[in-house]
C-alpha atoms as a PDB file:
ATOM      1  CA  UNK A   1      97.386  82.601  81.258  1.00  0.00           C
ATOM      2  CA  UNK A   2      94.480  83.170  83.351  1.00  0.00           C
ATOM      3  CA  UNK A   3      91.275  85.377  82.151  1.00  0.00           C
ATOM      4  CA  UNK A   4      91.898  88.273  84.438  1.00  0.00           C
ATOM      5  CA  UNK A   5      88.426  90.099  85.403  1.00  0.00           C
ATOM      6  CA  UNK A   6      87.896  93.184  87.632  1.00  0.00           C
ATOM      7  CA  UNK A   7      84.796  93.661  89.906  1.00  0.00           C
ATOM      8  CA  UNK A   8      82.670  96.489  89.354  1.00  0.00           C
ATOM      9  CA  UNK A   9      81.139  99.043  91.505  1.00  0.00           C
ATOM     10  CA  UNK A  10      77.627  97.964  90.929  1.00  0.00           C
ATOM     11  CA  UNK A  11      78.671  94.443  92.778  1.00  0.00           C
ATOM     12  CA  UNK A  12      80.671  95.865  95.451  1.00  0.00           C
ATOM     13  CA  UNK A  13      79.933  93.414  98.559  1.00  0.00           C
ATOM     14  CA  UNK A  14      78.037  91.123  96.450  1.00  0.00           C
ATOM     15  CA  UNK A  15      78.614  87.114  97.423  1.00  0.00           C
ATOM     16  CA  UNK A  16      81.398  85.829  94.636  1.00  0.00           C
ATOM     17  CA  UNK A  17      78.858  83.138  93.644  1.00  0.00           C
ATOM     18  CA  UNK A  18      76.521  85.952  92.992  1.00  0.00           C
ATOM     19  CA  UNK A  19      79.246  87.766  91.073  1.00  0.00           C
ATOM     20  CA  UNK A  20      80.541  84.950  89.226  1.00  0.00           C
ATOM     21  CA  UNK A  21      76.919  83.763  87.852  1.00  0.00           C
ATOM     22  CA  UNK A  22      76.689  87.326  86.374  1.00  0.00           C
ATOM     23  CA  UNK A  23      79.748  88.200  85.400  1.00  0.00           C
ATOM     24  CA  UNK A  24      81.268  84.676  83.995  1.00  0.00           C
ATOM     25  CA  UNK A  25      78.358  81.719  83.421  1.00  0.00           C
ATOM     26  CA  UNK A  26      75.534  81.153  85.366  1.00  0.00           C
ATOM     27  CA  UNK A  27      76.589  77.417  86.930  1.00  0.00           C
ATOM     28  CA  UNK A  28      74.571  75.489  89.766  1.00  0.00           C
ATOM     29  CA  UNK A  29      76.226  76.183  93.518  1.00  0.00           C
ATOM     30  CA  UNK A  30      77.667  72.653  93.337  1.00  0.00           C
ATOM     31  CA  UNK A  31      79.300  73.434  90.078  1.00  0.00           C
ATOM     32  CA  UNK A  32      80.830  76.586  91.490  1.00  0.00           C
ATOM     33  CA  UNK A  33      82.109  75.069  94.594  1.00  0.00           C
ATOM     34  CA  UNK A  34      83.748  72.299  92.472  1.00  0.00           C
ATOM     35  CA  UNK A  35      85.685  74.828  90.547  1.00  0.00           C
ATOM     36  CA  UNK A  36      87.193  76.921  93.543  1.00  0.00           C
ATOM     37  CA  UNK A  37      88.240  73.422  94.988  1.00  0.00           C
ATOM     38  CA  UNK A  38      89.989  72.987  92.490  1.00  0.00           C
ATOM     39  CA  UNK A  39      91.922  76.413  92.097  1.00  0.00           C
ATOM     40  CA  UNK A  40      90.733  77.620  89.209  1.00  0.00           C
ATOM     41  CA  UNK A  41      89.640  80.924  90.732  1.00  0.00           C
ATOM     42  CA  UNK A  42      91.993  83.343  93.107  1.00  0.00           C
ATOM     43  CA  UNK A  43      90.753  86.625  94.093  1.00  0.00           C
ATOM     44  CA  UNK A  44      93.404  89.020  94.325  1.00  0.00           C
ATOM     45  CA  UNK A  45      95.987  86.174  93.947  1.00  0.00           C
ATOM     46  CA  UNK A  46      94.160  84.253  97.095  1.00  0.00           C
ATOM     47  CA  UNK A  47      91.738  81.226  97.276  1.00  0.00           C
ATOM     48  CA  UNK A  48      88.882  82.174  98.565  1.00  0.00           C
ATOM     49  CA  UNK A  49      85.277  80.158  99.430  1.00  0.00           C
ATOM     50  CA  UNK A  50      81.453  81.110  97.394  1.00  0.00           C
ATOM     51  CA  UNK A  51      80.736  83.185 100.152  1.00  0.00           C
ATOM     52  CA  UNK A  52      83.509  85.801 100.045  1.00  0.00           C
ATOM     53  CA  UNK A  53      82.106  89.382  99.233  1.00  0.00           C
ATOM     54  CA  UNK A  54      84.158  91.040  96.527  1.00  0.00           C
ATOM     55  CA  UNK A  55      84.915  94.167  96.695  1.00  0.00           C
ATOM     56  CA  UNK A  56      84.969  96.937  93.885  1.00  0.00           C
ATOM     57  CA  UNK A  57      88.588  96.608  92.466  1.00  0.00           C
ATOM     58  CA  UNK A  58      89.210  93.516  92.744  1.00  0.00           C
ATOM     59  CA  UNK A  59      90.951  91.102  90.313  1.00  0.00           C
ATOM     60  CA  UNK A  60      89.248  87.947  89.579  1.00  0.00           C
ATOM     61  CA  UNK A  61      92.088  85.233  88.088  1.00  0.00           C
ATOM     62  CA  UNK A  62      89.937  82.176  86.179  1.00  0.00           C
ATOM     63  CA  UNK A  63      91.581  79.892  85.159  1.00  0.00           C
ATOM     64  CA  UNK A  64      90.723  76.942  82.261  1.00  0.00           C
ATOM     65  CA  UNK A  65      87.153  76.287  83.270  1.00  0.00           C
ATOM     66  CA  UNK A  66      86.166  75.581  79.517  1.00  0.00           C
ATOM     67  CA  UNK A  67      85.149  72.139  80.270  1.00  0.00           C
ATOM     68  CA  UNK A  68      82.135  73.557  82.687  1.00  0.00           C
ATOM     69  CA  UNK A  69      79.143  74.872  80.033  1.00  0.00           C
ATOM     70  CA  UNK A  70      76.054  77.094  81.137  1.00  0.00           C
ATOM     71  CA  UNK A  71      73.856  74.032  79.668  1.00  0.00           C
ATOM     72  CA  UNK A  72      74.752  71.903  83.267  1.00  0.00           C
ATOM     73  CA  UNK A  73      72.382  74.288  84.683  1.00  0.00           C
ATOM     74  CA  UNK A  74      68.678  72.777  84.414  1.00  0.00           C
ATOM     75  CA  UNK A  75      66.362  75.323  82.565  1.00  0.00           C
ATOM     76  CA  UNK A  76      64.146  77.487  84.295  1.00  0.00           C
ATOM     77  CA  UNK A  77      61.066  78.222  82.398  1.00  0.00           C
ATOM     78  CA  UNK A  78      59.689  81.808  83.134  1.00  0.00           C
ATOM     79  CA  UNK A  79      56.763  83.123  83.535  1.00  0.00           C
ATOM     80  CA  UNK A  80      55.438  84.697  80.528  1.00  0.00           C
ATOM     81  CA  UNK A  81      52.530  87.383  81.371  1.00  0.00           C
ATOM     82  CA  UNK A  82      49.982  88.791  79.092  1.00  0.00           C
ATOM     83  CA  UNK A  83      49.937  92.579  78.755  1.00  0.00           C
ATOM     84  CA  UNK A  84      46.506  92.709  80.586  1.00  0.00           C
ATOM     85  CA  UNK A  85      47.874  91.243  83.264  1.00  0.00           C
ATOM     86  CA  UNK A  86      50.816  92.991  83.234  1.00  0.00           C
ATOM     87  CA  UNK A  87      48.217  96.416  82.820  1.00  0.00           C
ATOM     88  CA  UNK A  88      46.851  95.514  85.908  1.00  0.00           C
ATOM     89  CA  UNK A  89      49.396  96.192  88.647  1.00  0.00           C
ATOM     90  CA  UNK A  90      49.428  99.632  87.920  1.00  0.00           C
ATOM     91  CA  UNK A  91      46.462  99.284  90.586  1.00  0.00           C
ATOM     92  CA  UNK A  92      48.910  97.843  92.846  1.00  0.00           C
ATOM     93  CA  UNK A  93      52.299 100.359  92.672  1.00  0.00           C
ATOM     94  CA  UNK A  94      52.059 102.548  96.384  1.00  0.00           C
ATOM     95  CA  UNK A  95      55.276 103.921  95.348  1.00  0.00           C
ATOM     96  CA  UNK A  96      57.701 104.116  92.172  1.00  0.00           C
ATOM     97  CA  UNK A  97      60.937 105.835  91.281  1.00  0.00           C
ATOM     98  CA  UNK A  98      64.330 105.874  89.705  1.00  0.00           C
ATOM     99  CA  UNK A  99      65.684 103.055  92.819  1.00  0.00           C
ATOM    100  CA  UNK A 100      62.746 100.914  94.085  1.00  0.00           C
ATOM    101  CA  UNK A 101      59.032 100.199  93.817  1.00  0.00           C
ATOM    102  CA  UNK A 102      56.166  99.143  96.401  1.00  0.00           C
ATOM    103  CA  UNK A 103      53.710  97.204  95.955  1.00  0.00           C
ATOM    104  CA  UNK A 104      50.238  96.157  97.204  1.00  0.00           C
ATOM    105  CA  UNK A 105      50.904  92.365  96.221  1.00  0.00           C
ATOM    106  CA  UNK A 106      47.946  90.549  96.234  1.00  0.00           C
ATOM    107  CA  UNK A 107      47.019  87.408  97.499  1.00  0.00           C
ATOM    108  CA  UNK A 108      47.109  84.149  96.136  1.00  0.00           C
ATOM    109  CA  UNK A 109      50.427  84.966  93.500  1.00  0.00           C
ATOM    110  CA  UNK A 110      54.104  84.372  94.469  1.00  0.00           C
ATOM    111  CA  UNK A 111      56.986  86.821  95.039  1.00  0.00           C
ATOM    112  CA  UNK A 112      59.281  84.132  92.440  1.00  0.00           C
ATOM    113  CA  UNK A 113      59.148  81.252  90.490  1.00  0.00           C
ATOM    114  CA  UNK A 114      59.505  77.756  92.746  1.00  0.00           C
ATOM    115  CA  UNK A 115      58.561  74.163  92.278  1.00  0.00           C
ATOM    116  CA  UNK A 116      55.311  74.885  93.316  1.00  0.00           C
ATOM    117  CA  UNK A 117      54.616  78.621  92.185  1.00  0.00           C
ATOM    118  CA  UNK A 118      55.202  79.471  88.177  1.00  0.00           C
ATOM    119  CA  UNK A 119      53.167  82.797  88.113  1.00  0.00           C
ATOM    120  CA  UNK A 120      54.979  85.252  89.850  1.00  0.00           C
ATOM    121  CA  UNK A 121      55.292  88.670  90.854  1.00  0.00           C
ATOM    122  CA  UNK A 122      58.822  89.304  89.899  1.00  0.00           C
ATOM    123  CA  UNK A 123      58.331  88.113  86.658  1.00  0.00           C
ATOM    124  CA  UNK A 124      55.212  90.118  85.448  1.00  0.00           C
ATOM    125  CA  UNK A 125      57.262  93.042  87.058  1.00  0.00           C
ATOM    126  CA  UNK A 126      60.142  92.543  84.551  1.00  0.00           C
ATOM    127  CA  UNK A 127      57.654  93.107  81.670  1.00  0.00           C
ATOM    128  CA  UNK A 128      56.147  96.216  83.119  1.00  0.00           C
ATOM    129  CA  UNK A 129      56.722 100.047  82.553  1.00  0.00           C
ATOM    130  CA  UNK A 130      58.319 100.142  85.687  1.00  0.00           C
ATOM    131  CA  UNK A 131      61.334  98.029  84.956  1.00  0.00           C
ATOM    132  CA  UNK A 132      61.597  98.966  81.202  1.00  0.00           C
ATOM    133  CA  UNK A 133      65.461  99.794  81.835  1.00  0.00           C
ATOM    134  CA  UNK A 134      66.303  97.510  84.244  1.00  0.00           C
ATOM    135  CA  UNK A 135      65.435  94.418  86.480  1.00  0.00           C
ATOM    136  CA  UNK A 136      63.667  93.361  89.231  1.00  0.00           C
ATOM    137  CA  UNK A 137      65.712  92.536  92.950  1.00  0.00           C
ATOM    138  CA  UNK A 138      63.765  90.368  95.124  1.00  0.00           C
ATOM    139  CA  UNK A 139      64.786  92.437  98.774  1.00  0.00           C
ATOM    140  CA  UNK A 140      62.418  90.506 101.104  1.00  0.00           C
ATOM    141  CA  UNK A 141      59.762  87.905 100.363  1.00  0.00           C
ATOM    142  CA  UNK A 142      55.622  87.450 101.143  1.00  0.00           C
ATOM    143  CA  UNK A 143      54.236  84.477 101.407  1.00  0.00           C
ATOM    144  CA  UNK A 144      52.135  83.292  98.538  1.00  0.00           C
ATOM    145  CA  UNK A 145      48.909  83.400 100.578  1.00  0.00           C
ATOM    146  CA  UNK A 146      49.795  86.607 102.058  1.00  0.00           C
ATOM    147  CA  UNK A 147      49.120  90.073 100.604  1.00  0.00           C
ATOM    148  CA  UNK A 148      50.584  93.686 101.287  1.00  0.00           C
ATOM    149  CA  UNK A 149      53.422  95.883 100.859  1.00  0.00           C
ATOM    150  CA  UNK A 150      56.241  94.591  98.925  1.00  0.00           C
ATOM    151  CA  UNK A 151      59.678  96.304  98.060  1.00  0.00           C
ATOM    152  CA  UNK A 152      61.422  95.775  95.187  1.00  0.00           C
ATOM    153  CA  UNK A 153      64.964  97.236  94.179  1.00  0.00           C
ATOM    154  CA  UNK A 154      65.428  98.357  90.869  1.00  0.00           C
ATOM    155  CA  UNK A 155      69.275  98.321  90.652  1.00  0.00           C
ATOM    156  CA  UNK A 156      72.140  95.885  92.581  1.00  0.00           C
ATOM    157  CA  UNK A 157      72.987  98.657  94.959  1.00  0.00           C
ATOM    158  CA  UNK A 158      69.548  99.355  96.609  1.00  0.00           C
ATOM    159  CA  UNK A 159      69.271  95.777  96.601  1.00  0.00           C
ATOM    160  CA  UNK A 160      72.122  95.612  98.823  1.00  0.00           C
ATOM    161  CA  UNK A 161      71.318  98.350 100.590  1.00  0.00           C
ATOM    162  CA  UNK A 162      68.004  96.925 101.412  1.00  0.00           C
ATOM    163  CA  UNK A 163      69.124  93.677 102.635  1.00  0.00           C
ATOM    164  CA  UNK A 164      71.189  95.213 104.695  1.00  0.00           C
ATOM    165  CA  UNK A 165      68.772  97.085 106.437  1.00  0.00           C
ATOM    166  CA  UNK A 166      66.913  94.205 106.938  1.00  0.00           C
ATOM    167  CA  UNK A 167      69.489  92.160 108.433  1.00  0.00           C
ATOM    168  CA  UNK A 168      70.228  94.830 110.920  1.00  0.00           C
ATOM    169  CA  UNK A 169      66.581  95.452 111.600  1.00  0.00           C
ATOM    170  CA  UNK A 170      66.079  98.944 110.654  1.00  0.00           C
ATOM    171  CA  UNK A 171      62.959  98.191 108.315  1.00  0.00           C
ATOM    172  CA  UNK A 172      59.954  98.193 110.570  1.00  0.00           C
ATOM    173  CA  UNK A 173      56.969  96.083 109.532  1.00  0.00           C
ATOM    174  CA  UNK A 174      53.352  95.898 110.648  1.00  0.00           C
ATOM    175  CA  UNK A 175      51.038  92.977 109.912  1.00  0.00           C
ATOM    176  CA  UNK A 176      47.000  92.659 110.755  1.00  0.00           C
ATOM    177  CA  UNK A 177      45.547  89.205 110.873  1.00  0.00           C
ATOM    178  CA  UNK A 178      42.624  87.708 111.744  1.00  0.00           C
ATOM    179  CA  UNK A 179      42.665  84.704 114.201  1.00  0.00           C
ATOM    180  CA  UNK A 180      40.433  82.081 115.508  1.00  0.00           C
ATOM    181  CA  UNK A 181      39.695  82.348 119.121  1.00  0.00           C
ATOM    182  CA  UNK A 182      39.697  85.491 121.705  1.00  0.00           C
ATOM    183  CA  UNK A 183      43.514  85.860 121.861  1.00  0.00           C
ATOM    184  CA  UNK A 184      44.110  86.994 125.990  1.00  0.00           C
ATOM    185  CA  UNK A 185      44.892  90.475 126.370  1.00  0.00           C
ATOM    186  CA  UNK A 186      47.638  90.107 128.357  1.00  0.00           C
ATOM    187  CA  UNK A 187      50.037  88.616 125.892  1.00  0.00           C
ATOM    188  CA  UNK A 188      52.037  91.548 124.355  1.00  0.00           C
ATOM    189  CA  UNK A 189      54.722  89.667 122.883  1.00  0.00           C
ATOM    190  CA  UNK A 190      55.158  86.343 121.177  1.00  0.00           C
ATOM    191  CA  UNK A 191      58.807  84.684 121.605  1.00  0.00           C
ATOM    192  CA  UNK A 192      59.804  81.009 120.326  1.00  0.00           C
ATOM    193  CA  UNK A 193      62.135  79.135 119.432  1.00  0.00           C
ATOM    194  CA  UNK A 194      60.449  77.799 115.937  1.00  0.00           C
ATOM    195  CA  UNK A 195      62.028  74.540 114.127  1.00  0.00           C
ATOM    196  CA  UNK A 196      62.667  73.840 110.353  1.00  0.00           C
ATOM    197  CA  UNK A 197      63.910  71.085 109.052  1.00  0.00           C
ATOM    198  CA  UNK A 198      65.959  71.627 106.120  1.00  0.00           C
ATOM    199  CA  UNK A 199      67.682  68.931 103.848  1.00  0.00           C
ATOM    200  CA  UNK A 200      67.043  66.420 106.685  1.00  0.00           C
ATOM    201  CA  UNK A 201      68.881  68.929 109.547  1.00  0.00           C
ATOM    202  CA  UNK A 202      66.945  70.462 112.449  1.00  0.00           C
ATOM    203  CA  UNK A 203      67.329  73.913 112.439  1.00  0.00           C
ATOM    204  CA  UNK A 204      66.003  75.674 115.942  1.00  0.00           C
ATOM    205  CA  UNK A 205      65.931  79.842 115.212  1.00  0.00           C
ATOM    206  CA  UNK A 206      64.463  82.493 118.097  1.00  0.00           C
ATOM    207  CA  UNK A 207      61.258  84.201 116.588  1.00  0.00           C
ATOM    208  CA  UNK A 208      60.204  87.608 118.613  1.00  0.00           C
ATOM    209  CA  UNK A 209      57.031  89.370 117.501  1.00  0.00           C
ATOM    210  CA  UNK A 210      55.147  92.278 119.217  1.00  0.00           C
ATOM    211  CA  UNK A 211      51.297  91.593 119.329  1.00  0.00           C
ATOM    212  CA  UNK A 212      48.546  94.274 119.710  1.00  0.00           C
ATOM    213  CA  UNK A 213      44.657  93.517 120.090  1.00  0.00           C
ATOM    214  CA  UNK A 214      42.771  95.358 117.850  1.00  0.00           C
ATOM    215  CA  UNK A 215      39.239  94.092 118.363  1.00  0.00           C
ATOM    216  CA  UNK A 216      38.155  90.603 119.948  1.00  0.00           C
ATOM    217  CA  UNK A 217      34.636  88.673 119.409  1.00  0.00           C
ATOM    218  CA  UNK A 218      33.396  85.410 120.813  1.00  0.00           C
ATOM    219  CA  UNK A 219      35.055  83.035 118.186  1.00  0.00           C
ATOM    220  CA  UNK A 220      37.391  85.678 116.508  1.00  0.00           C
ATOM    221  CA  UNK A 221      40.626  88.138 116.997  1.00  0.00           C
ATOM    222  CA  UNK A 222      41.391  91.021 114.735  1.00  0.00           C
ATOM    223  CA  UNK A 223      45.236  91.735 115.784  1.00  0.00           C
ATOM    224  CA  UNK A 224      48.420  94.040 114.713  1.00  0.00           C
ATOM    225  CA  UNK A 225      52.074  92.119 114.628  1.00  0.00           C
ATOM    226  CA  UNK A 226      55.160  93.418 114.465  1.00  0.00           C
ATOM    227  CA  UNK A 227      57.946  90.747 113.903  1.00  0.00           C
ATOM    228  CA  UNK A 228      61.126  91.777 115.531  1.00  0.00           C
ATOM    229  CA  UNK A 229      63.028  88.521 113.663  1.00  0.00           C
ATOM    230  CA  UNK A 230      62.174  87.031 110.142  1.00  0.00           C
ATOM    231  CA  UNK A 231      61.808  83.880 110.267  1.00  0.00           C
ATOM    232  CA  UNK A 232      59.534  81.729 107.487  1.00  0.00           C
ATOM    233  CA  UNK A 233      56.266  81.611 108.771  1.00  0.00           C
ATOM    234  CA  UNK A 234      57.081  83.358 111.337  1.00  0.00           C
ATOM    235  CA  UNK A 235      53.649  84.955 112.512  1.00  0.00           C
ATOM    236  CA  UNK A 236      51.253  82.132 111.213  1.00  0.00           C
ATOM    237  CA  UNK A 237      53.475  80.049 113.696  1.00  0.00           C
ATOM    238  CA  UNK A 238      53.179  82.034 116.311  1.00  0.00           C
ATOM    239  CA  UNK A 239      49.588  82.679 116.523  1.00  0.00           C
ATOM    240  CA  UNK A 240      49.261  78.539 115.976  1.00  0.00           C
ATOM    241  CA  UNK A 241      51.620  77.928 119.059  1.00  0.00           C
ATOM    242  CA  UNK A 242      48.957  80.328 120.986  1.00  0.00           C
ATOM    243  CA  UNK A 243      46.180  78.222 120.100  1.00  0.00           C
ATOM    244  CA  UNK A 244      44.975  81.217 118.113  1.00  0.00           C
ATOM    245  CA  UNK A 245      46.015  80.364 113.589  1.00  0.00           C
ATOM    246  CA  UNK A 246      44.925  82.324 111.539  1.00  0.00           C
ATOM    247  CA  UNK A 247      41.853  82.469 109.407  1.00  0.00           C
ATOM    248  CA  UNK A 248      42.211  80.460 105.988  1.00  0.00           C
ATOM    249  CA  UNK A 249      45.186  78.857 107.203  1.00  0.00           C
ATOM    250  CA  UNK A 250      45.716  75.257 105.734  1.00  0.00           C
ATOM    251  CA  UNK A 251      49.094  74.848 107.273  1.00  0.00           C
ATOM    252  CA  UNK A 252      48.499  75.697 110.378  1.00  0.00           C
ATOM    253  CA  UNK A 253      45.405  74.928 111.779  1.00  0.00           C
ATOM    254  CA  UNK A 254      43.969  73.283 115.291  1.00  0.00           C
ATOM    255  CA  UNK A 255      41.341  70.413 114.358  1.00  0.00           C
ATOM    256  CA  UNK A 256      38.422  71.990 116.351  1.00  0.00           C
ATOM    257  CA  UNK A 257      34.784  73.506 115.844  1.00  0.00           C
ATOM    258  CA  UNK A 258      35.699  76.805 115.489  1.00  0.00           C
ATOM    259  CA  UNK A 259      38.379  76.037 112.709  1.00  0.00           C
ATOM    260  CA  UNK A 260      35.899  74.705 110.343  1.00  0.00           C
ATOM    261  CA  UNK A 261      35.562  78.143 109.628  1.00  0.00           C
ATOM    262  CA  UNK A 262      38.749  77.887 107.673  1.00  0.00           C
ATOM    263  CA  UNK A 263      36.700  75.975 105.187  1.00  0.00           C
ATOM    264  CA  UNK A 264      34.557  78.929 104.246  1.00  0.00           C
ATOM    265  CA  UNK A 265      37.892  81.293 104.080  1.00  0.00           C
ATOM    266  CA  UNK A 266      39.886  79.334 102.073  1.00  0.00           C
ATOM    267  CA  UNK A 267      42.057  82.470 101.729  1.00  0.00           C
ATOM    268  CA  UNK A 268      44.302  83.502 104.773  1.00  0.00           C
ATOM    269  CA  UNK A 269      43.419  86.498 106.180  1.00  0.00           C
ATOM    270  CA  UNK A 270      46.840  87.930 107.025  1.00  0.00           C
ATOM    271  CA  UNK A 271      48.122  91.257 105.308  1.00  0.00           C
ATOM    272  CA  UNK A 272      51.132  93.123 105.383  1.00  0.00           C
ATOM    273  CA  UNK A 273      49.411  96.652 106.265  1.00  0.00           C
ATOM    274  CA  UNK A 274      52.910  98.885 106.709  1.00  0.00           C
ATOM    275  CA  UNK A 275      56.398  99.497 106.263  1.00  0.00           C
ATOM    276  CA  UNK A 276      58.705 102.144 107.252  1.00  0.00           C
ATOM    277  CA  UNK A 277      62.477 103.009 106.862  1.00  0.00           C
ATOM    278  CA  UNK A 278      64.823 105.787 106.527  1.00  0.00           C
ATOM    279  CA  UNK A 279      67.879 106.270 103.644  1.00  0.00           C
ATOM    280  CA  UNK A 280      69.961 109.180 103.322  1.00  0.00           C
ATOM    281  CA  UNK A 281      67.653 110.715 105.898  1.00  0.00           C
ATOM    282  CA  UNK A 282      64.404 110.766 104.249  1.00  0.00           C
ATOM    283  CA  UNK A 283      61.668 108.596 106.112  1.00  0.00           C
ATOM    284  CA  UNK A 284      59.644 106.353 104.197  1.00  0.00           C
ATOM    285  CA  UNK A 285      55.946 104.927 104.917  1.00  0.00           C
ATOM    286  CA  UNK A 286      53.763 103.054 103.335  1.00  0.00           C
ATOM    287  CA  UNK A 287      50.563 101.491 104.102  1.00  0.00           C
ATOM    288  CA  UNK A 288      48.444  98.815 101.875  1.00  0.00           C
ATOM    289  CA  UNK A 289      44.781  98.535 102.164  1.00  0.00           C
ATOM    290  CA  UNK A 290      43.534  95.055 102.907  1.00  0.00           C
ATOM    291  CA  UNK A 291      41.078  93.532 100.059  1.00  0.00           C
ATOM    292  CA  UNK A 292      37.403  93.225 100.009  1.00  0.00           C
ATOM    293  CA  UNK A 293      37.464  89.843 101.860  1.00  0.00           C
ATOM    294  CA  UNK A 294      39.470  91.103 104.545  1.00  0.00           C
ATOM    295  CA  UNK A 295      36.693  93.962 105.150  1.00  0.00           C
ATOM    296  CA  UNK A 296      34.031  92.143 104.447  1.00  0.00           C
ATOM    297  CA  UNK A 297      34.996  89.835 107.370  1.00  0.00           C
ATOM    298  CA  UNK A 298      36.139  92.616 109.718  1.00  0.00           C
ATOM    299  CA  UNK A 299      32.157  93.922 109.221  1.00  0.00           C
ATOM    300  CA  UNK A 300      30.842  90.854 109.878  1.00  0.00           C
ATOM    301  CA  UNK A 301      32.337  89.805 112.544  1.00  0.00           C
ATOM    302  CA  UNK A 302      33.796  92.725 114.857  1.00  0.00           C
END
């Protein structure tokens, strides 16, 4: 007889894989896959694939998937934070209750653990006052070198709910950056088609920002972005494809004079200055100061 499981409310429209590493044992995609190939999971009394969104109510059938142990999955180490470090983002929270923080992330940290990144935000947040009954849901990520406001859910369904406002575009950011090079006045919008390449496949995805000069020097830019799409580096593309990267950028960079600069701001100087959004008709805003390089740049140069 099969182990008969019903979904919750909590994961209502939650991916099954999502579901299924929660609920039953937390396997590696492959692993997962394998296992609805093979039939040993009906949803409702139908096959389905690891992308299917349950639904509250339904009935998950498993059948013998003994053989499969959580072990197959590699260990993860976390990140294990001091308390004074943990102390410390209280300077950073813009905005805290009973569904979702913000934060001022700072540069220089990741949003989650990667191959590359072991400190994190997420998991100094999961030691913190702030997520003392509950955990930490990455909605929307920063990149490491980039500072500003952050969201993060504190239960499944805001989660959910923010993605979904995402996806549909309903959760307006703002950006300020500093560039190299007088960016022309008449471009108002930035629209490419920018290329990844991921697991050997070319991927080709349409990137639209809005662009707004703030102040312009000889050698420099200071510039607001809005990003219509959200796309992985989507902005520090963009203002490279311009001729115009920004400051401190290592990744993208144009090998001229005026980028040796980069070498004496070996930070990037982009910052996620605002985000706004409604739920249940309440409008949300929140703004982020920049840090004391950012300023201290601004005064020097502008």
């Amino acid at each position: 007889m099969p182990q008969k499981v019903t979904v919750k409310k909590e994961y209502h429209n939650s991916r099954f894989d999502r579901w299924f590493k929660d609920n039953i044992i937390d396997l590696p995609q492959s692993l997962i896959q394998k296992i609805l190939r093979l039939n040993k999971v009906k949803i409702n009394r139908k096959k389905v694939k690891s992308s299917y969104r349950v639904q509250t109510g339904d009935i998950v059938e498993i059948y013998d998937i003994s053989k499969f142990k959580k072990s197959d999955r590699p260990k993860i180490l976390k990140y294990k934070p001091s308390r004074k470090e943990v102390n410390i983002y209280d300077d950073y929270i813009l905005e805290n209750n009973r569904n979702f923080v913000v934060i001022n992330k700072p540069r220089g940290i990741a949003v989650q653990a990667g191959t590359k990144s072991f400190k994190n935000i997420i998991d100094i947040l999961k030691d913190s006052k702030y997520f003392e009954y509950t955990k930490p849901y990455i909605v929307h990520r920063l990149d490491k070198e980039t500072s500003g406001v952050l969201i993060v859910a504190k239960t499944r369904e805001y989660a959910q709910l923010f993605t979904s406002l995402f996806r549909i575009r309903k959760i307006h950011k703002t950006y300020i950056a500093l560039t190299h090079g007088r960016i022309s006045k008449d471009i108002k919008t930035l629209k490419d088609d920018l290329v990844t390449i991921d697991n050997g496949k070319k991927n080709v995805q349409k990137a639209i920002s809005h662009l707004r000069i703030l102040k312009t020097s000889t050698d420099f830019s200071y510039v607001e972005l809005n990003p219509i799409t959200g796309r992985k580096h989507q902005l520090r593309k963009q203002l490279y494809n311009i001729g115009n990267p920004i400051i401190g950028d290592d990744k993208y960079f144009i090998n001229r004079r005026a980028d040796k600069m980069r070498v004496k701001n070996k930070n990037l100087l982009l910052h996620a200055y605002k985000i706004k959004f409604m739920i249940n008709n309440i409008q949300y805003n929140f703004k982020a100061k920049y840090d004391n390089e950012f300023e201290s740049f601004l005064k020097k140069n502008f």
